[in-house]
N, C-alpha and C. Protein backbone atom coordinates (compact mmCIF):
# COMPACT_ATOMS: atom_id res chain seq x y z
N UNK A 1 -3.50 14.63 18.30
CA UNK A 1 -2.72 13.90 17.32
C UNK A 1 -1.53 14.76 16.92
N UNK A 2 -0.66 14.06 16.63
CA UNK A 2 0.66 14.76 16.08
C UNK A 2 1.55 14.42 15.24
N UNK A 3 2.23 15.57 14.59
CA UNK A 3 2.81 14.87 13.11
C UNK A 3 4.06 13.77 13.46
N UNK A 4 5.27 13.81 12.64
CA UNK A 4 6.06 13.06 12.92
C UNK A 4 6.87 13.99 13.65
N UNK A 5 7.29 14.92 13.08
CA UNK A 5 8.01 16.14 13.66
C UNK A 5 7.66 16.97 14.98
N UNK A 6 6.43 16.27 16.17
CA UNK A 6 5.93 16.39 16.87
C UNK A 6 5.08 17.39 17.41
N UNK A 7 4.67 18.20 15.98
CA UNK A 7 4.05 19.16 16.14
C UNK A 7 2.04 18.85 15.82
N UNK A 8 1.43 19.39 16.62
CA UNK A 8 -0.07 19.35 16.36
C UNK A 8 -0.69 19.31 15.29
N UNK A 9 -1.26 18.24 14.50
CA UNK A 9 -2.26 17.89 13.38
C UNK A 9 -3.34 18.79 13.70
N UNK A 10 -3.69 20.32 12.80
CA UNK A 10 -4.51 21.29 13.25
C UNK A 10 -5.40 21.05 11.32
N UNK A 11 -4.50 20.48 10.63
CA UNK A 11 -5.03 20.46 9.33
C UNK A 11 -4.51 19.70 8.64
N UNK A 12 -5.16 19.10 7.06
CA UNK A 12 -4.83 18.52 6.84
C UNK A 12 -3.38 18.32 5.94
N UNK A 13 -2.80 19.69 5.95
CA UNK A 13 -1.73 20.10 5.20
C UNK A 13 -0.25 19.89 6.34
N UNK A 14 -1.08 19.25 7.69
CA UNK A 14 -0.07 18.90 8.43
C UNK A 14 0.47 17.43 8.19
N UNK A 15 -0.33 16.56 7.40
CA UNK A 15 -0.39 15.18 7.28
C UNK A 15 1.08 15.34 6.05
N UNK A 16 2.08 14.06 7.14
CA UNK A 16 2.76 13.92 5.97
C UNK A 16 2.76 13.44 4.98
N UNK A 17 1.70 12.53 4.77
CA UNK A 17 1.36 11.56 3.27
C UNK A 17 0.74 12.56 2.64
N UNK A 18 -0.12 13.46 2.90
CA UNK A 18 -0.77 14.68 1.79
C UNK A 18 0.53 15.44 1.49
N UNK A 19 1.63 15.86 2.49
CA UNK A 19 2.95 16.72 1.94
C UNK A 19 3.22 15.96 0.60
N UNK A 20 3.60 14.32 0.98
CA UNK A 20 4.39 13.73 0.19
C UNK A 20 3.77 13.26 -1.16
N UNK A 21 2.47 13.32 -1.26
CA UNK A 21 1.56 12.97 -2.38
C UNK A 21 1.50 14.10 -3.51
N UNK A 22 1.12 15.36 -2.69
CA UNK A 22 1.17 16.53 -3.09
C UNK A 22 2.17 17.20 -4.22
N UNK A 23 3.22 16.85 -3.15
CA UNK A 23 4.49 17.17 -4.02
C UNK A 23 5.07 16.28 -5.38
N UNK A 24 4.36 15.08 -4.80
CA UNK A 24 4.73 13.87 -6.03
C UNK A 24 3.79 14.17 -7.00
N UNK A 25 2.42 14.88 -6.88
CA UNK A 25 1.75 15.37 -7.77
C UNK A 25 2.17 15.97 -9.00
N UNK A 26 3.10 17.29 -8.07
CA UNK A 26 3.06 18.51 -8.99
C UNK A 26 4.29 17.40 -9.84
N UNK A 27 4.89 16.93 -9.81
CA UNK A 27 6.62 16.89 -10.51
C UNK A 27 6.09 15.56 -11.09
N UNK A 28 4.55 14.96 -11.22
CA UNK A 28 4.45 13.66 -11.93
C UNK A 28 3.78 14.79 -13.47
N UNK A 29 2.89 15.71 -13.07
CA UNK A 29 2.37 16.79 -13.50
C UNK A 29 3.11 17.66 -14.66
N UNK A 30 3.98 18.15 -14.17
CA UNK A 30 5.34 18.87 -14.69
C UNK A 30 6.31 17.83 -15.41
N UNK A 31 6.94 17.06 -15.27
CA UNK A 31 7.66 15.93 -15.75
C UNK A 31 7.67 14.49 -16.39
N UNK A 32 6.02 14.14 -15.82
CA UNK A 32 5.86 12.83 -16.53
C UNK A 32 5.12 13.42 -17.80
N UNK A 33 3.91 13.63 -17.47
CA UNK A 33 2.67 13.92 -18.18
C UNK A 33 3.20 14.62 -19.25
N UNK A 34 4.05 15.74 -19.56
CA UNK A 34 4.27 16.73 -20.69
C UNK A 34 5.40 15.67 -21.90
N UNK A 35 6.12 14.38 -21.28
CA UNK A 35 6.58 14.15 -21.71
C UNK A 35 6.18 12.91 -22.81
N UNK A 36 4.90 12.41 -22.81
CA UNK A 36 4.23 11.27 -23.49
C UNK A 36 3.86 11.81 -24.58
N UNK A 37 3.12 10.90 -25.49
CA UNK A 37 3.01 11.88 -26.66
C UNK A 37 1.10 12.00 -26.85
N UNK A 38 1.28 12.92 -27.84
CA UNK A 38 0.17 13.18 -27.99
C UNK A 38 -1.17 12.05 -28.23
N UNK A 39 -0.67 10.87 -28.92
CA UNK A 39 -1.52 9.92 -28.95
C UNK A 39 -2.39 9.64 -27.43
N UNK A 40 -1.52 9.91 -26.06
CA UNK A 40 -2.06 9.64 -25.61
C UNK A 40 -3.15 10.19 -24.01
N UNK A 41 -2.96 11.44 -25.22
CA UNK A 41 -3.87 12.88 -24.45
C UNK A 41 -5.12 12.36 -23.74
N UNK A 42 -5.96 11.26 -24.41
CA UNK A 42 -7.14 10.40 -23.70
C UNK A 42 -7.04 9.87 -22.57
N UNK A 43 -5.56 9.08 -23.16
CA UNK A 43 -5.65 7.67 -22.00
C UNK A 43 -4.55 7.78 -20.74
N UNK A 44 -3.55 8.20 -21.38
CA UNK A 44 -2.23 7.78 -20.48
C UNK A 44 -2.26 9.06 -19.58
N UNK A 45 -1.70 9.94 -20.49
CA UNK A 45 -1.83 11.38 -20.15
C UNK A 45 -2.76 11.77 -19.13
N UNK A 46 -4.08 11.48 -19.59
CA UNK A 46 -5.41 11.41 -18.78
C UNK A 46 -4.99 11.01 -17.30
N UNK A 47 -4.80 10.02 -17.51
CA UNK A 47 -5.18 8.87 -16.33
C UNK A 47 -4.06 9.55 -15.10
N UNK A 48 -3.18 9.80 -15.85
CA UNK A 48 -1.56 10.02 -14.79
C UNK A 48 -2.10 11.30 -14.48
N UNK A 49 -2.57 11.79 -14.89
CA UNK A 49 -2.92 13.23 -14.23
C UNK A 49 -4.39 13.43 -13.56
N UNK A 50 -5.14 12.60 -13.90
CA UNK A 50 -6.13 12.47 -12.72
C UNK A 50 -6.02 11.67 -11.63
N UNK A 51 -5.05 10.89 -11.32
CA UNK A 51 -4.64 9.75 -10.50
C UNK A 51 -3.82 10.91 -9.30
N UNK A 52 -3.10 11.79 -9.58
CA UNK A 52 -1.88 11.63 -8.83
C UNK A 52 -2.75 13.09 -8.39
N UNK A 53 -3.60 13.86 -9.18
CA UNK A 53 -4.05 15.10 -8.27
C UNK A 53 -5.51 14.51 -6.78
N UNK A 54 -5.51 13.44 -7.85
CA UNK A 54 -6.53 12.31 -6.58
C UNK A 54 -6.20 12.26 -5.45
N UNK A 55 -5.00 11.52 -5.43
CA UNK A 55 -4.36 11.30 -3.92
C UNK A 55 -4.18 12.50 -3.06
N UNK A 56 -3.96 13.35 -3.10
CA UNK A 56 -3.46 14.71 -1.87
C UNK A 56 -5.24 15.20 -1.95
N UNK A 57 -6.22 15.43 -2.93
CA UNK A 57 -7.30 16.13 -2.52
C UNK A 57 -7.93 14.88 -1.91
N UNK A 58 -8.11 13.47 -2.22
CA UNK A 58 -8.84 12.70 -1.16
C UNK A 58 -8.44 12.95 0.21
N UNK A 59 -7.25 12.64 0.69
CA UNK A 59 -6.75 12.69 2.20
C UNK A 59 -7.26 14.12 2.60
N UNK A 60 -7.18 15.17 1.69
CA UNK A 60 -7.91 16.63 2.34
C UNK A 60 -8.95 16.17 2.63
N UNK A 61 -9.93 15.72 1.56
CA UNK A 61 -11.21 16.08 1.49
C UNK A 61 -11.81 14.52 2.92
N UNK A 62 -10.90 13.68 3.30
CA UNK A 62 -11.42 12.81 4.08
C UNK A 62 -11.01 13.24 5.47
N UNK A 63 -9.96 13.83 5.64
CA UNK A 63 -9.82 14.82 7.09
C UNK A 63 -10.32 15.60 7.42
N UNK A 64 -11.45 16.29 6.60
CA UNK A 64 -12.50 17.18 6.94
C UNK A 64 -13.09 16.20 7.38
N UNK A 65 -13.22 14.32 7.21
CA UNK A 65 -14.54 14.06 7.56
C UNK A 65 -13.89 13.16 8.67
N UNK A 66 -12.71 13.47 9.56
CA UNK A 66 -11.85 12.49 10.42
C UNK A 66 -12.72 11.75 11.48
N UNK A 67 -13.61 12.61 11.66
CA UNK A 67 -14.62 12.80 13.44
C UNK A 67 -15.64 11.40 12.93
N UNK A 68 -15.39 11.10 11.35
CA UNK A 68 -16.77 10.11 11.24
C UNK A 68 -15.96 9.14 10.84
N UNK A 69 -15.76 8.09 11.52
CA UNK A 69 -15.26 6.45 10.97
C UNK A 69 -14.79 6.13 9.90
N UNK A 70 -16.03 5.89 9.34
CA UNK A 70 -16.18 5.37 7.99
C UNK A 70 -16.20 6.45 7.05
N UNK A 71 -16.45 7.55 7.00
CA UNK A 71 -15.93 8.83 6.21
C UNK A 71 -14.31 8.85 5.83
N UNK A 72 -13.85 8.79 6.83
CA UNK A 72 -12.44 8.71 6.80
C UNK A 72 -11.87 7.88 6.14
N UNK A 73 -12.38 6.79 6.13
CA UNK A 73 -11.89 5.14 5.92
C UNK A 73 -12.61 5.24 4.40
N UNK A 74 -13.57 6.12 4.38
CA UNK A 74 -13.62 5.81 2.50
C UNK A 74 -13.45 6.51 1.41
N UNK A 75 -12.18 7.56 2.28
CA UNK A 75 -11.47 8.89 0.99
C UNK A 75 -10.12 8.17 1.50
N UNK A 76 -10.00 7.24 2.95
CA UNK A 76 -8.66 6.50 2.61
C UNK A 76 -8.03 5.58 1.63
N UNK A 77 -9.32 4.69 1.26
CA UNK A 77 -9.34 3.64 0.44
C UNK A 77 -9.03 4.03 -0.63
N UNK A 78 -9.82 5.13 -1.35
CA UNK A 78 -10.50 5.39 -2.39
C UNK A 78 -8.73 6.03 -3.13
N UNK A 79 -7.77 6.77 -2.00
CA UNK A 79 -6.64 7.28 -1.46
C UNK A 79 -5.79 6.22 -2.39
N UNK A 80 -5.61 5.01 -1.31
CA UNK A 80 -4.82 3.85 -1.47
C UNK A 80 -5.08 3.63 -3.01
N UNK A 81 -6.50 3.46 -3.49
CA UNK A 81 -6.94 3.06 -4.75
C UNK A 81 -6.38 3.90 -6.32
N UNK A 82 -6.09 5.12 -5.74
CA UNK A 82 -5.85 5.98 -6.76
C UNK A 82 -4.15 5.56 -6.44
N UNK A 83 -3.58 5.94 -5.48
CA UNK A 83 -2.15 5.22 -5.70
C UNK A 83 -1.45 3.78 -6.69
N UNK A 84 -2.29 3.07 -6.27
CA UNK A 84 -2.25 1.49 -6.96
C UNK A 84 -2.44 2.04 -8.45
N UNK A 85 -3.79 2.38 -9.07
CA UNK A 85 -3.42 2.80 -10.64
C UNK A 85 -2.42 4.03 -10.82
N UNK A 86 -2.00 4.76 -10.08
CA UNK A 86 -0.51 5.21 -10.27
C UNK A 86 0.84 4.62 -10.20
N UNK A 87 1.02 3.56 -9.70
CA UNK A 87 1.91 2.74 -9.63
C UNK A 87 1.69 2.00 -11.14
N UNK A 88 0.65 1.45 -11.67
CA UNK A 88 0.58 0.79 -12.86
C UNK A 88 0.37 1.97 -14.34
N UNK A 89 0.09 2.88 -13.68
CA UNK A 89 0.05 4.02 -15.06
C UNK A 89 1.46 4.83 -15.17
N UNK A 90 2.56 4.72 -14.55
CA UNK A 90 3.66 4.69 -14.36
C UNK A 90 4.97 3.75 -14.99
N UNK A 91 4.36 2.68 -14.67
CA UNK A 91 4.78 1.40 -14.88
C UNK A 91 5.03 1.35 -16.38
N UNK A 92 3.61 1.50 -16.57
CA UNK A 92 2.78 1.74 -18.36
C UNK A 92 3.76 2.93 -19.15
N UNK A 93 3.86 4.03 -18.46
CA UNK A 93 4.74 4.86 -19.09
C UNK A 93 6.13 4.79 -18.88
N UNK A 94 6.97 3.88 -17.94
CA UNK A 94 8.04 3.90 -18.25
C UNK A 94 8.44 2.77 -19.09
N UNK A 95 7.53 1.61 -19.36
CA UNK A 95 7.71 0.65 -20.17
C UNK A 95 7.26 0.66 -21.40
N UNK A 96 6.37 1.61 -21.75
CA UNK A 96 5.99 1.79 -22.89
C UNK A 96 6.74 3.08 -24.01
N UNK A 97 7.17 4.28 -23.07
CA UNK A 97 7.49 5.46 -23.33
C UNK A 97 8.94 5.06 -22.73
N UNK A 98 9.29 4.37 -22.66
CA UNK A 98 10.95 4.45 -22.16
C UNK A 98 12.21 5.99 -23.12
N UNK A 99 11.88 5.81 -24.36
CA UNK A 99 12.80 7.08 -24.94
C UNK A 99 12.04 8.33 -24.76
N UNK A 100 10.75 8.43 -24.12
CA UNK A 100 10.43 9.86 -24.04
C UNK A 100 10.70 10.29 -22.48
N UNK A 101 9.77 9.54 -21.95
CA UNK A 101 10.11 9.80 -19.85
C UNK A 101 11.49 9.74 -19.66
N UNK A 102 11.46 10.15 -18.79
CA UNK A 102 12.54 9.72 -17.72
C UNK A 102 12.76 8.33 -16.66
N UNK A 103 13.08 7.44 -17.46
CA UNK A 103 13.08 6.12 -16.70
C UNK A 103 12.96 5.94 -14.98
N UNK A 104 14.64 6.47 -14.92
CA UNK A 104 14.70 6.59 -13.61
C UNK A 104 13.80 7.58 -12.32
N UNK A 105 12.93 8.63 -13.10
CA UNK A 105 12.00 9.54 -12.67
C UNK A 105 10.96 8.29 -12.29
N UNK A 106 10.23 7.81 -13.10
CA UNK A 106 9.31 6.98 -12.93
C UNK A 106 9.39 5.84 -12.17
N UNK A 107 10.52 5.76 -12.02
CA UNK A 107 11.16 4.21 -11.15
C UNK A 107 10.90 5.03 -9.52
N UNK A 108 11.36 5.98 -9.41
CA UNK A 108 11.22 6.76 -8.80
C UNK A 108 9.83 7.37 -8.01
N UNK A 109 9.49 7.94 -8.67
CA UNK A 109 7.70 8.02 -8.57
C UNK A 109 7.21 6.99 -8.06
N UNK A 110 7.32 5.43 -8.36
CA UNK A 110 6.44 3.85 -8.16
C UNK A 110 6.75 3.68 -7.02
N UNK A 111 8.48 3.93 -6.75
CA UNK A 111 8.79 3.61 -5.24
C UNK A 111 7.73 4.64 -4.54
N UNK A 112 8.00 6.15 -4.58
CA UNK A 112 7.14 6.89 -3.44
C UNK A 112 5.57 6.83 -3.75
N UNK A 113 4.98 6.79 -4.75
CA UNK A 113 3.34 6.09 -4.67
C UNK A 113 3.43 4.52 -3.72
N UNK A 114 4.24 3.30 -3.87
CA UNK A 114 4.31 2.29 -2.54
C UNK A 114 4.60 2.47 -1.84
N UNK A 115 5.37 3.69 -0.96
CA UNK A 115 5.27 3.76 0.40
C UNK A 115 4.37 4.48 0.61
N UNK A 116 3.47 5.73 -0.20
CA UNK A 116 2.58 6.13 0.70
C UNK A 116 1.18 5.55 0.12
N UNK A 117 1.12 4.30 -0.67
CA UNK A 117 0.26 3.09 -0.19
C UNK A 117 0.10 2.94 0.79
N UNK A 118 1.42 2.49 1.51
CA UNK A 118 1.40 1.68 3.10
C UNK A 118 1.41 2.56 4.05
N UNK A 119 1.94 4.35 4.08
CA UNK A 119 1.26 4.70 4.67
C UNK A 119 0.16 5.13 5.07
N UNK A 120 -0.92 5.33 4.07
CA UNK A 120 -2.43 5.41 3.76
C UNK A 120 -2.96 4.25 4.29
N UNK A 121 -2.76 3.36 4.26
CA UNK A 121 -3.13 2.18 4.90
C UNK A 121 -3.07 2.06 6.57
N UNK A 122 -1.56 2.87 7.07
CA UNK A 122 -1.38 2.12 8.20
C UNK A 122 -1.99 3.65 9.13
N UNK A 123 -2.56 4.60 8.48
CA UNK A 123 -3.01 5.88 8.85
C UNK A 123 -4.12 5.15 8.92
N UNK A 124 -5.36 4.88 8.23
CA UNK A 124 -6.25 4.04 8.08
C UNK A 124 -6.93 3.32 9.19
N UNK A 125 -5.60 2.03 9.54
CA UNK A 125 -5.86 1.33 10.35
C UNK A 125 -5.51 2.08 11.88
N UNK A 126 -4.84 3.11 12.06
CA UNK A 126 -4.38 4.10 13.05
C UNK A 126 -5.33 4.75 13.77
N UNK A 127 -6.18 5.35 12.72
CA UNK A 127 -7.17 5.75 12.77
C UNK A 127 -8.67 5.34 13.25
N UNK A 128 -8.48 3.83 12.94
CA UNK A 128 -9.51 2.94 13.15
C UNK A 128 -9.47 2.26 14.62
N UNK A 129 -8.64 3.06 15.21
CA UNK A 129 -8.25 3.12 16.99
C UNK A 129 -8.91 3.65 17.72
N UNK A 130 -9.24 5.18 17.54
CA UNK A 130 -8.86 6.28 18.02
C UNK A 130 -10.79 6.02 18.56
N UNK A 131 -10.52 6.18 19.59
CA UNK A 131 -12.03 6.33 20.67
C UNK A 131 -12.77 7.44 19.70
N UNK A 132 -14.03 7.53 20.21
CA UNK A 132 -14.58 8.63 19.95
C UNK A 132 -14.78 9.21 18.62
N UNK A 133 -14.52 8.26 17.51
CA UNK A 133 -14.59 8.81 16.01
C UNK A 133 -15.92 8.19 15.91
N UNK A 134 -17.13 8.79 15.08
CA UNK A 134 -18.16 8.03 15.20
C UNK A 134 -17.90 7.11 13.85
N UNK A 135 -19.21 5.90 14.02
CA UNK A 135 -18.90 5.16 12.44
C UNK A 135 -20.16 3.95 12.89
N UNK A 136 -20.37 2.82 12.07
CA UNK A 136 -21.13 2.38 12.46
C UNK A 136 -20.67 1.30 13.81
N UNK A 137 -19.16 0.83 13.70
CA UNK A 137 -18.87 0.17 14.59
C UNK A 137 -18.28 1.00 15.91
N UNK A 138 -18.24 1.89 16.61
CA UNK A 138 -18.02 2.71 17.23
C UNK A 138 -18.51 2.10 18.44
């Protein structure tokens, strides 16, 4: 397998949706999260920061399990799943928190959590090709 840049998938830090998740992590981390207010240290705060460190450790933690089908296919989902409530806990903070966030940051952020929706998805179904992965339909 190989990245886009045509070099050998040896790990999972070669995957470009973990680069691009990763990085959208740290700067949702650093920039969204510090900027909400304290009311909502529980919920909002919470959520945006367990959501977005979700996405880059699922795709790790499901490429350790690439060789098994359905292993793969259910830290992908689970992947896709944590994206989707980042897209709406985003949403939530730029519509709710508009004078504290950064609008256009967050507008920002929603776009790159929906494309690497669809690429989590189309890795997924990519994946769900490939001979020799075991699973139950194999």
């Amino acid at each position: 397998m190989q990245s886009q840049t045509g070099n050998k998938i040896i790990s999972f830090k070669d995957l470009i949706i973990y680069q691009n998740t990763y990085k959208a992590s740290v700067e949702v981390m650093l920039k969204i999260v510090p900027s909400l207010p304290d009311s909502e240290r529980f919920d909002l705060k919470d959520q945006l920061s367990r959501s977005c460190k979700a996405v880059p450790r699922l795709i790790a933690e499901g490429y350790a399990k690439r060789h098994q089908r359905l292993g793969f296919q259910k830290y992908l989902d689970d992947a896709l799943g944590e994206c989707n409530e980042l897209i709406v806990s985003l949403s939530h903070a730029k519509d709710v928190y508009h004078k504290q966030v950064d609008t256009d940051f967050c507008d920002k952020m929603i776009e790159l959590y929906e494309i690497s929706g669809k690429q989590i998805y189309k890795l997924s179904e990519s994946w769900s090709k490939i001979k020799g992965v075991k699973g139950i339909r194999s």
